[in-house]
C-alpha atoms as a PDB file:
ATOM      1  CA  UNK A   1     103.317 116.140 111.326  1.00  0.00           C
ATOM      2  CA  UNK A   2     103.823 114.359 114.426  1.00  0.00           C
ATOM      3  CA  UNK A   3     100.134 114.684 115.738  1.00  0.00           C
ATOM      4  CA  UNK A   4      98.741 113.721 112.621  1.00  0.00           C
ATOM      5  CA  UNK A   5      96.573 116.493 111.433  1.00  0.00           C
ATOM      6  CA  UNK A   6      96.537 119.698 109.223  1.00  0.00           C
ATOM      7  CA  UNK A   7      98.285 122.707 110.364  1.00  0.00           C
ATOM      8  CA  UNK A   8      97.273 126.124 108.565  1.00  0.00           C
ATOM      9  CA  UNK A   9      99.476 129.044 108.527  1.00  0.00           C
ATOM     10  CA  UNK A  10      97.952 132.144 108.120  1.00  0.00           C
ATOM     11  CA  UNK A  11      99.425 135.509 107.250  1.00  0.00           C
ATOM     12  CA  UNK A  12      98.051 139.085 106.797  1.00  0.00           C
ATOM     13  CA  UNK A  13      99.309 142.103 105.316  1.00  0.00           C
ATOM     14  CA  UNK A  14     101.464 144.229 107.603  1.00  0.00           C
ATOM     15  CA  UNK A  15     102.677 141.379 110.125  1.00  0.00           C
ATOM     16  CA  UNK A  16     106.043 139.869 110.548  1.00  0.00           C
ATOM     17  CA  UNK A  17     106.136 137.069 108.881  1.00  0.00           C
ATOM     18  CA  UNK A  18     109.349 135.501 109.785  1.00  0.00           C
ATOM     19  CA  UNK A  19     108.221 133.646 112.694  1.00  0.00           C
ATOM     20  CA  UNK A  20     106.087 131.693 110.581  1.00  0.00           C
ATOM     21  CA  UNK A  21     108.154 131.550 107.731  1.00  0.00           C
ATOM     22  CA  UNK A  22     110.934 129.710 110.030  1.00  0.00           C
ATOM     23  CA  UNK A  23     108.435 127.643 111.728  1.00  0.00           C
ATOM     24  CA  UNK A  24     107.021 126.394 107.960  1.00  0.00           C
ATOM     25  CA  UNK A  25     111.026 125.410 106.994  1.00  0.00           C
ATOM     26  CA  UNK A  26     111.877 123.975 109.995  1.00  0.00           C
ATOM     27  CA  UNK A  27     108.187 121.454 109.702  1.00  0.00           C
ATOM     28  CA  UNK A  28     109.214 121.192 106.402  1.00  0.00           C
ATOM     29  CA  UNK A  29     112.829 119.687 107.411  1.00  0.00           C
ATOM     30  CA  UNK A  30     112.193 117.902 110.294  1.00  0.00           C
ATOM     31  CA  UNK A  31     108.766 116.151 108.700  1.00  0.00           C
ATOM     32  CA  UNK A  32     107.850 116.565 105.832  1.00  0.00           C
ATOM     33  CA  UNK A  33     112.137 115.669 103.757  1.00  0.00           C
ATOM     34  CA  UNK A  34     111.391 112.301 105.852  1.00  0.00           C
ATOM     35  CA  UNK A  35     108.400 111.063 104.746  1.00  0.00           C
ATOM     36  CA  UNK A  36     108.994 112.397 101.328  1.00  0.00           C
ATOM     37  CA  UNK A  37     112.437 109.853 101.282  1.00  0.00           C
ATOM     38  CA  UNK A  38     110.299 107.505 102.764  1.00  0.00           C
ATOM     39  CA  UNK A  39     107.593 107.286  99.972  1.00  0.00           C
ATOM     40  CA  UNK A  40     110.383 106.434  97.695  1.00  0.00           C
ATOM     41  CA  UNK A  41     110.126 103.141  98.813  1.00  0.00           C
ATOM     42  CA  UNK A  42     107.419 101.756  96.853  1.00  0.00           C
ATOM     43  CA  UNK A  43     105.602  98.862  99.060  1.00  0.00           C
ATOM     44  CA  UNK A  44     106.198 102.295 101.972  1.00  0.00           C
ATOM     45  CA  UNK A  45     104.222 104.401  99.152  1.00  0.00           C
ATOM     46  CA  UNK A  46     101.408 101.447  98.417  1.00  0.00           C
ATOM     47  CA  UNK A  47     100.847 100.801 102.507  1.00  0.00           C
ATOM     48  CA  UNK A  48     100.621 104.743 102.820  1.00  0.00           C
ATOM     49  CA  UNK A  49      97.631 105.141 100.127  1.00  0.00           C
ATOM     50  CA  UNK A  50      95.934 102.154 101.480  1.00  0.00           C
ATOM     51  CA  UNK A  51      96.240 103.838 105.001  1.00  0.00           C
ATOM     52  CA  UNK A  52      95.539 107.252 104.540  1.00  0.00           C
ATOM     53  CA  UNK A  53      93.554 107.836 101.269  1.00  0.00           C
ATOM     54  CA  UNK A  54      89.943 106.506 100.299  1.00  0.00           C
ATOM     55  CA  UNK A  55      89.688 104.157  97.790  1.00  0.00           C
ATOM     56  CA  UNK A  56      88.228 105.927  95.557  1.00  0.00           C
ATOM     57  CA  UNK A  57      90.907 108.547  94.899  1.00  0.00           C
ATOM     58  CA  UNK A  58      93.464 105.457  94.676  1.00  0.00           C
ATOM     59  CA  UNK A  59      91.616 102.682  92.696  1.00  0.00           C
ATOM     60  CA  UNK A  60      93.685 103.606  89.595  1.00  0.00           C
ATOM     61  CA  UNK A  61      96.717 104.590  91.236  1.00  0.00           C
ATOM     62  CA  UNK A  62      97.420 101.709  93.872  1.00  0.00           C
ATOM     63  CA  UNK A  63      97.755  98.582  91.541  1.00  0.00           C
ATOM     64  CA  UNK A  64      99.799 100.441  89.765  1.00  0.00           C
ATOM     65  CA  UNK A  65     102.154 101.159  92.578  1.00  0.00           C
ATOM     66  CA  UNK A  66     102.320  97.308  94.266  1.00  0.00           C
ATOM     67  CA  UNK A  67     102.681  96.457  90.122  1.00  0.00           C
ATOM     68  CA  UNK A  68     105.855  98.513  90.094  1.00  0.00           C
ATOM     69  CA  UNK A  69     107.147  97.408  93.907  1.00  0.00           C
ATOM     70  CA  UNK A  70     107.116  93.985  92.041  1.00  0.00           C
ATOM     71  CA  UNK A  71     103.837  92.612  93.713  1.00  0.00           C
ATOM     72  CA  UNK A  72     101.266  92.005  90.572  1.00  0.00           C
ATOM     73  CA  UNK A  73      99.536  89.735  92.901  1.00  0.00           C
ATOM     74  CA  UNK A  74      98.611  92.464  95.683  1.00  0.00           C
ATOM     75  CA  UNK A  75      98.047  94.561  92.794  1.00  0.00           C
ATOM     76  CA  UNK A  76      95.279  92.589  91.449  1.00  0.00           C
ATOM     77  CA  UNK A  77      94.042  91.618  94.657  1.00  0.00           C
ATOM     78  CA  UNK A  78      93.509  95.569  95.448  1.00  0.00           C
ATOM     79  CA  UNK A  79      92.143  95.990  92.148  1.00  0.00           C
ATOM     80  CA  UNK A  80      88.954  92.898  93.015  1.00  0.00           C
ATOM     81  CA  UNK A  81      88.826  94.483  96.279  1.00  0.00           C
ATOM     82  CA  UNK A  82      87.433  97.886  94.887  1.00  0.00           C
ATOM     83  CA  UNK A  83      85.010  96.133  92.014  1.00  0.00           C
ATOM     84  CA  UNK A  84      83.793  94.651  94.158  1.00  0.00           C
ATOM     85  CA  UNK A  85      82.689  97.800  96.105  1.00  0.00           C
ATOM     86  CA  UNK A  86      81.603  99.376  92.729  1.00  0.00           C
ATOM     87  CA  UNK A  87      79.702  95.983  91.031  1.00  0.00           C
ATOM     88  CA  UNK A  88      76.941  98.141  90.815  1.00  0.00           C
ATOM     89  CA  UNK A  89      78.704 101.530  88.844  1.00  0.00           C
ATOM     90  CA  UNK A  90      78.438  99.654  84.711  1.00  0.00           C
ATOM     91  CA  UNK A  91      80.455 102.400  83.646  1.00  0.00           C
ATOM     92  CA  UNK A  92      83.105 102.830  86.075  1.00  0.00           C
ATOM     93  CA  UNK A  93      83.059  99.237  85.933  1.00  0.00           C
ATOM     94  CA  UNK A  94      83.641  99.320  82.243  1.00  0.00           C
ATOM     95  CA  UNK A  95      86.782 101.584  82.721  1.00  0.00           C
ATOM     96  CA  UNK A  96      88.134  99.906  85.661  1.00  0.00           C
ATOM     97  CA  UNK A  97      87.835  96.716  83.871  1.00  0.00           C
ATOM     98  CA  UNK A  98      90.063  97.555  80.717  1.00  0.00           C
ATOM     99  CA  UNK A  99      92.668  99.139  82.909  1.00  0.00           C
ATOM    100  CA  UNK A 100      93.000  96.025  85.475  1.00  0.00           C
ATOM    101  CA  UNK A 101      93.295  94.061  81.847  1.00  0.00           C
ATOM    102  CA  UNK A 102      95.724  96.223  80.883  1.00  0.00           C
ATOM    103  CA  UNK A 103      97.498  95.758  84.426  1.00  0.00           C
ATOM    104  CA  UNK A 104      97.631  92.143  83.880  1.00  0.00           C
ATOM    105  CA  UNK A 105      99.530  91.845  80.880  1.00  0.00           C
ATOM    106  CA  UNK A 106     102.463  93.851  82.452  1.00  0.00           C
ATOM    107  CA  UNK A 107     105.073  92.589  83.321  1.00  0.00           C
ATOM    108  CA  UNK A 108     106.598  94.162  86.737  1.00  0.00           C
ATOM    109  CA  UNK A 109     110.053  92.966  85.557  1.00  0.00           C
ATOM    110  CA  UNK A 110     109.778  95.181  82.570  1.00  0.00           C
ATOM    111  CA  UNK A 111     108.460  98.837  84.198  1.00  0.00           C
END
């Protein structure tokens, strides 16, 4: 949404809903089709996690997506970035560290 923040629609039994219902589609078409297409872009997608999502819901996720976009580099350098924000977490740093292994013997050309 153009203002950047949450819109809730609420309804209740008995109301006309249409209003609401149209206003829903038409946020849906004008905003929310585009930036779907746009995320379909992959380096788009990476930049958009690193902007809008903390890094903990994305430290698995976002190598993954610069390691498809082609980048293993950024990938691994986003992957050091968050151990080293979690050195002190031995288990999550046990599970982090086999998946980043795991990330570095892909090969982007072959995903």
């Amino acid at each position: 949404m153009p203002d950047n923040y949450y819109r809730d629609w609420k309804f209740h039994a008995g109301e006309n809903i249409e209003a609401g219902v149209e206003e829903i589609v038409w946020n849906i078409r004008e905003y929310g089709i585009p930036w779907m297409k746009k995320l379909c872009d992959l380096n788009y997608l990476a930049a958009a996690m690193e902007r809008y999502r903390p890094v903990d819901y994305i430290v698995f996720d976002l190598p993954l997506v610069w390691l498809l976009a082609g980048d293993k580099e950024k990938a691994l350098t986003c992957a050091d970035k968050y151990l080293e924000k979690r050195k002190n977490d031995k288990e999550l740093r046990e599970r982090y560290d086999n998946f980043i292994a795991k990330v570095k013997d892909l090969d982007p050309s072959q995903l």
